[in-house]
C-alpha atoms as a PDB file:
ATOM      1  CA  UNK A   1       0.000   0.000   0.000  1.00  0.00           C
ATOM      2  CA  UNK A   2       1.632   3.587  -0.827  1.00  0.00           C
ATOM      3  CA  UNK A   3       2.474   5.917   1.772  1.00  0.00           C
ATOM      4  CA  UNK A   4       0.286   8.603  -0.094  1.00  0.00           C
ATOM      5  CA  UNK A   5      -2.857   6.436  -0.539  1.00  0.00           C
ATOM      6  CA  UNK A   6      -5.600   8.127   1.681  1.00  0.00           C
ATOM      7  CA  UNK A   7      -9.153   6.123   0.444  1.00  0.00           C
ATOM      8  CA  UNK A   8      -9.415   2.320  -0.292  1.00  0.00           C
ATOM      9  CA  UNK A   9     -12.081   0.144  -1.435  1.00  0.00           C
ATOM     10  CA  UNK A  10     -14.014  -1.783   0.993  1.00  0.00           C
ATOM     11  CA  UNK A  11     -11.775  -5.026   0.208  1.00  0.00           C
ATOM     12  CA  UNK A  12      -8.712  -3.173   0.904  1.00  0.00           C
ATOM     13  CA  UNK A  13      -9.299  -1.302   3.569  1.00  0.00           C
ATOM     14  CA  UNK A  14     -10.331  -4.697   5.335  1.00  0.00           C
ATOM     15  CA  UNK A  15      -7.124  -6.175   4.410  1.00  0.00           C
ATOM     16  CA  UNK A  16      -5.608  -3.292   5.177  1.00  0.00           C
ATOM     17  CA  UNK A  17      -7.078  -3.559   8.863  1.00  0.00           C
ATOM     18  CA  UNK A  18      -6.637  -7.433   8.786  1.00  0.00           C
ATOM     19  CA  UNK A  19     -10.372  -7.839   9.099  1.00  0.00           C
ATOM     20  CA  UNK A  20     -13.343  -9.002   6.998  1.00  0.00           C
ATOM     21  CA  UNK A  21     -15.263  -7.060   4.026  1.00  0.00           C
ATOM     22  CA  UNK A  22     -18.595  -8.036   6.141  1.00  0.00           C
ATOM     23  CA  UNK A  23     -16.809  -7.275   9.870  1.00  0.00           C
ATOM     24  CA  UNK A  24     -16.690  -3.448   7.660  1.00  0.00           C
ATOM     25  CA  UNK A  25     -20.410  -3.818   6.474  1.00  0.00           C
ATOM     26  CA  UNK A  26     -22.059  -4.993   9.555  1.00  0.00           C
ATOM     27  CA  UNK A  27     -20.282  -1.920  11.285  1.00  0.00           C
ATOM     28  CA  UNK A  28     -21.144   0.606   9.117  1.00  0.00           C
ATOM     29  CA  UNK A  29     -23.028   3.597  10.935  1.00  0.00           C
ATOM     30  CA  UNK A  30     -21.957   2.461  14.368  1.00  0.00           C
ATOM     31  CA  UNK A  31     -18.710   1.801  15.017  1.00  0.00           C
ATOM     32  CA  UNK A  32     -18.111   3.557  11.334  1.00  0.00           C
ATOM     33  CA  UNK A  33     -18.980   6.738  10.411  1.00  0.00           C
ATOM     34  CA  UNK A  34     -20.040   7.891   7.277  1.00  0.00           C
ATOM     35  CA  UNK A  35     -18.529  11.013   6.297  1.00  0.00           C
ATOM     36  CA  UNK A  36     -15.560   9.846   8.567  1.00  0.00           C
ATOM     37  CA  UNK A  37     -14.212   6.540   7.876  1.00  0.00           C
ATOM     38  CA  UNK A  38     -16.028   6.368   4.951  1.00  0.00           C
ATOM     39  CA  UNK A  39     -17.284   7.983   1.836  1.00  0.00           C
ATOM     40  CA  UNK A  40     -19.945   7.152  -0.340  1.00  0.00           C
ATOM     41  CA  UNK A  41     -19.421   9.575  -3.500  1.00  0.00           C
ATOM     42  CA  UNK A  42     -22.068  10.962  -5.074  1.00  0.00           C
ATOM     43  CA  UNK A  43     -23.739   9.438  -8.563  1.00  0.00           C
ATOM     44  CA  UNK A  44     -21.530   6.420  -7.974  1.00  0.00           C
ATOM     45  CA  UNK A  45     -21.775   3.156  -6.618  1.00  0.00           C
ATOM     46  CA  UNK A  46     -18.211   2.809  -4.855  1.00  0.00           C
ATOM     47  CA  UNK A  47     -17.791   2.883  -1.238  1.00  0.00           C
ATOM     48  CA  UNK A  48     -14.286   5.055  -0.239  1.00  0.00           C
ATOM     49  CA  UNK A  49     -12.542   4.414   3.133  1.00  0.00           C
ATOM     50  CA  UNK A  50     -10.341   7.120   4.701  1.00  0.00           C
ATOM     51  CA  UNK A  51      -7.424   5.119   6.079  1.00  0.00           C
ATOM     52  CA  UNK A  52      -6.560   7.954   8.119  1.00  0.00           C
ATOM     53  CA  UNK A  53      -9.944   7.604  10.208  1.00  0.00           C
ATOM     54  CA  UNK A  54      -9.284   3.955  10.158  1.00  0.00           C
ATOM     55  CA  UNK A  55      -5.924   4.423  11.753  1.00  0.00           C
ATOM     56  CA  UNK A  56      -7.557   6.376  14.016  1.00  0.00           C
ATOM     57  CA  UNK A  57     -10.215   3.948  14.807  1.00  0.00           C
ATOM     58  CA  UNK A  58      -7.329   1.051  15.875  1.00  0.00           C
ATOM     59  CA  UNK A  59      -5.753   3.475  17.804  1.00  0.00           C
ATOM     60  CA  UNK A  60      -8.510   4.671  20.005  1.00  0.00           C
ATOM     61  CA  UNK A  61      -8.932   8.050  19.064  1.00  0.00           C
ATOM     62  CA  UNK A  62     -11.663   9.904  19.920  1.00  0.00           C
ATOM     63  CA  UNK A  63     -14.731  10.252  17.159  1.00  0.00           C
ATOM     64  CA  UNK A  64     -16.500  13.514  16.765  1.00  0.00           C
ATOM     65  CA  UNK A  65     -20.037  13.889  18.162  1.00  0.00           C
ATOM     66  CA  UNK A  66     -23.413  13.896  17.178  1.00  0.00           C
ATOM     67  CA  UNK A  67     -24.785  16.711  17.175  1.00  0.00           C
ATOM     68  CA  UNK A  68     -27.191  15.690  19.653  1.00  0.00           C
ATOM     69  CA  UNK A  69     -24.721  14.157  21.898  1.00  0.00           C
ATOM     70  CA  UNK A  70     -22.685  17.624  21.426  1.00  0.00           C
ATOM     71  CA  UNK A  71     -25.802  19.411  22.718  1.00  0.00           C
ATOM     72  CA  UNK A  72     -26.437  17.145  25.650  1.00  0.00           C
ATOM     73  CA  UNK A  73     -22.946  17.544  26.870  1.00  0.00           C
ATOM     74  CA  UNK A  74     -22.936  21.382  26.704  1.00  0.00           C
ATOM     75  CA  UNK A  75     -25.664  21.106  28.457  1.00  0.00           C
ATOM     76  CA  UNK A  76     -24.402  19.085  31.599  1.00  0.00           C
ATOM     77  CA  UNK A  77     -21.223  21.501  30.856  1.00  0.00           C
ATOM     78  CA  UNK A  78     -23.226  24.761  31.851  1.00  0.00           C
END
């Protein structure tokens, strides 16, 4: 894989991660975000995963919130 390769297809990324295509599927707007870890482009039937986000994923870095989730924590935070 090249150093400057930032998206992947769903088969590579799961190689990539050492996991399966359907582990990837089944996790898809959960554990996966779209917009995030992964891209669906418009007018096209591919599905793009951001390696970076992956990375980030394994590593146990924190995701962004929901907007919901961002409101109810301001508001505990006030």
């Amino acid at each position: 894989m090249s150093d400057k390769q930032r998206y992947a297809r769903t088969s590579t990324a799961a190689h990539y991660l050492d996991v399966s295509k359907d582990f990837l599927k089944q996790h898809m707007g959960n554990l996966f975000l779209e917009g995030v870890h992964y891209y669906k482009p418009r007018e096209c039937r591919i599905l793009l995963w951001k390696l970076e986000a992956l990375d980030g994923w394994v590593e146990g870095a924190l995701m962004p919130l929901s907007p919901e989730n961002n409101l109810i924590l301001s508001q505990l935070l006030a």
